[in-house]
Protein backbone atom coordinates (compact mmCIF):
# COMPACT_ATOMS: atom_id res chain seq x y z
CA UNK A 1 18.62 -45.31 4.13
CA UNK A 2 15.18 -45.26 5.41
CA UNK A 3 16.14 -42.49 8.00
CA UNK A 4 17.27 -40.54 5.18
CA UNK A 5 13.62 -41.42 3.23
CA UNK A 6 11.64 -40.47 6.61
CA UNK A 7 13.32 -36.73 6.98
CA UNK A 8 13.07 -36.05 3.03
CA UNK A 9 9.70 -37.20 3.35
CA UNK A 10 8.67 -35.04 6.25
CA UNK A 11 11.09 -32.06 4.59
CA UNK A 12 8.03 -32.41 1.77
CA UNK A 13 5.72 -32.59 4.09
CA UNK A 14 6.48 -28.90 5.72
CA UNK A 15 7.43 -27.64 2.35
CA UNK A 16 3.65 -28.52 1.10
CA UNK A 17 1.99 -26.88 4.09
CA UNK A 18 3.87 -23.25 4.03
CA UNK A 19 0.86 -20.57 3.62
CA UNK A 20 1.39 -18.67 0.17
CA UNK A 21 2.24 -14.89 0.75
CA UNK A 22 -1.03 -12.46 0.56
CA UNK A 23 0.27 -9.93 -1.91
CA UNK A 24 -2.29 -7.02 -2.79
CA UNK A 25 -1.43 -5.14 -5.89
CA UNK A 26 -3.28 -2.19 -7.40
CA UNK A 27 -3.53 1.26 -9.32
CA UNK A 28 -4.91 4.49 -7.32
CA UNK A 29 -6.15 6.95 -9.11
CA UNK A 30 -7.00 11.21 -8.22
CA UNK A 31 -10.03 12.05 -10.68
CA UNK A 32 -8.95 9.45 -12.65
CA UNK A 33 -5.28 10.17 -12.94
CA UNK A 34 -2.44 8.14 -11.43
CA UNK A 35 -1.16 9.23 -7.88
CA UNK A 36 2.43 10.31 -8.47
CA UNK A 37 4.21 9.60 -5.51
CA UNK A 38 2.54 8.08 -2.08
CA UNK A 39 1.83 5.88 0.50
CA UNK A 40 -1.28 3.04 0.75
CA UNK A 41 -1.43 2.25 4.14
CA UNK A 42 -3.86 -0.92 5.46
CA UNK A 43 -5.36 -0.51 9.11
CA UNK A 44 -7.03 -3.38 11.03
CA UNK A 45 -10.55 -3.09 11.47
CA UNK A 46 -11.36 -4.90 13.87
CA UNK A 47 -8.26 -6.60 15.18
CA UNK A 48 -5.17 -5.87 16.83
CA UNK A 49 -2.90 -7.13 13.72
CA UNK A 50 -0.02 -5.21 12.79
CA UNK A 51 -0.47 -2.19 9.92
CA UNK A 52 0.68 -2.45 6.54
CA UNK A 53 1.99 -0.24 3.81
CA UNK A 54 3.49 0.14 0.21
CA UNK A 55 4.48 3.04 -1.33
CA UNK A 56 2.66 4.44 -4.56
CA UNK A 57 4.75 4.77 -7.90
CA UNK A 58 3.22 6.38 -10.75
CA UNK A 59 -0.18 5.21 -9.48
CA UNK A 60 0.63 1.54 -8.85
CA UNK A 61 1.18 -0.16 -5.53
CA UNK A 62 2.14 -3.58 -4.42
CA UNK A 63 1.73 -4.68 -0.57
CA UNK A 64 3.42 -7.77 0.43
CA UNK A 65 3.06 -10.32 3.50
CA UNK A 66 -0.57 -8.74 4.56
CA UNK A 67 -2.29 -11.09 7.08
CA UNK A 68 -5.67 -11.95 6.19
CA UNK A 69 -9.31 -9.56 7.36
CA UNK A 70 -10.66 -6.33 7.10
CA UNK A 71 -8.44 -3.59 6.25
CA UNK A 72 -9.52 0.17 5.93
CA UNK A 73 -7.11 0.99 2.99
CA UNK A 74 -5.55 4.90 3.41
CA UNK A 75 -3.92 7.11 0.91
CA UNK A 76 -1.55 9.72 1.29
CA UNK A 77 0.17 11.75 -1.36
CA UNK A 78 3.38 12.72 -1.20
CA UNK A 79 3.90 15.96 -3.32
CA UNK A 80 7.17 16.66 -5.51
CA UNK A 81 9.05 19.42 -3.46
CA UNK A 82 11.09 22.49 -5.08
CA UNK A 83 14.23 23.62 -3.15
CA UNK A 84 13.46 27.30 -3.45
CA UNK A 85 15.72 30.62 -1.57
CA UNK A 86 14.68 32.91 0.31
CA UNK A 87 15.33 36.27 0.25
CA UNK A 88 18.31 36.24 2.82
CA UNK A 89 19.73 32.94 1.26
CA UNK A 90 18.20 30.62 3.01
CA UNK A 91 16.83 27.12 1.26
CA UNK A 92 13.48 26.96 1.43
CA UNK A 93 11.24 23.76 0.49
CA UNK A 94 8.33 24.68 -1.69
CA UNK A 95 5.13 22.93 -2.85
CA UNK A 96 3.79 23.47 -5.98
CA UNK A 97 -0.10 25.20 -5.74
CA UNK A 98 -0.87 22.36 -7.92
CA UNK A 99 0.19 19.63 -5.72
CA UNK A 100 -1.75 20.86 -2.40
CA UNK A 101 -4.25 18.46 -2.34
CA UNK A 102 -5.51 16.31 0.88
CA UNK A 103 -6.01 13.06 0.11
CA UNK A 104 -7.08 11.92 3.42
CA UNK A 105 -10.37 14.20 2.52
CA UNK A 106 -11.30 12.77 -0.50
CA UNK A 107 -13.77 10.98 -1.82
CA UNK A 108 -13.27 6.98 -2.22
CA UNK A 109 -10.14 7.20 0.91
CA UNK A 110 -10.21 4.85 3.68
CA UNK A 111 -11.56 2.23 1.18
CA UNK A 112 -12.35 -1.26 3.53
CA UNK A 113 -10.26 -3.97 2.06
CA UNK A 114 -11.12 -8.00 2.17
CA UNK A 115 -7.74 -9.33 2.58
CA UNK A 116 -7.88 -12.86 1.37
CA UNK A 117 -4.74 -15.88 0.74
CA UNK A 118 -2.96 -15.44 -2.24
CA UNK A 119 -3.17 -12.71 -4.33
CA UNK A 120 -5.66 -9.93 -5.17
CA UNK A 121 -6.26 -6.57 -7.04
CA UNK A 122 -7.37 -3.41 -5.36
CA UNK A 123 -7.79 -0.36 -7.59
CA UNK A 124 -8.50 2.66 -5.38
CA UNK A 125 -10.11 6.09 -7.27
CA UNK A 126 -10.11 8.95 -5.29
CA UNK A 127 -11.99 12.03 -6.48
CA UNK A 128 -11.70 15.71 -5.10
CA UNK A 129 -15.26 16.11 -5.55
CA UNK A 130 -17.02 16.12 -2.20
């Protein structure tokens, strides 16, 4: 019986001390409209930790099990394609002029993010203005 109180007591014990998960969630924005479809990536700054990433939906993100520092916080977009054919029948994949922009040129990328315990909010508004 008190075996059985000693290992449900220490069971507690290591239950109580797991870390929470760092979970950042956020909106990014392209001159103040949601980002379609994309990637957030999060880059050390200055460590050697492992980089993270979540994709974009309809301008929201959520990145999960992010160790704590300084991350530099990268946006990519990724544009709808059309399946278009060529003259001589072959499938081409097209890009809409609309959708050729370069995120990793614009203003407000490569944002440096304070990764802290818990969770957090990170809105990210990129602008094509230079």
């Amino acid at each position: 019986m008190i075996r059985g109180m000693m290992l449900f007591a220490m069971m507690l014990t290591l239950l109580g001390c797991r870390q929470a998960e760092n979970v950042v969630s956020g909106t990014v924005t392209i001159d103040g409209e949601p980002l379609a479809r994309g990637t957030v990536t999060f880059y050390p700054v200055d460590s050697t930790q492992a980089t993270r990433g979540a994709e974009i939906q309809d301008g929201e993100f959520i990145a999960r099990n992010l160790p704590r520092g300084l991350f530099r916080a990268v946006v990519r977009e990724h544009p709808n394609v059309e399946v278009v054919t060529a003259p001589d029948g072959t499938p081409l994949l097209r890009i809409p002029p609309s959708q050729r922009r370069r995120t990793a040129r614009m203003q407000g990328n490569e944002t440096i993010v304070d990764i802290g315990a818990g969770k957090q909010t990170c809105d990210i508004a990129l602008t094509t203005e230079m």
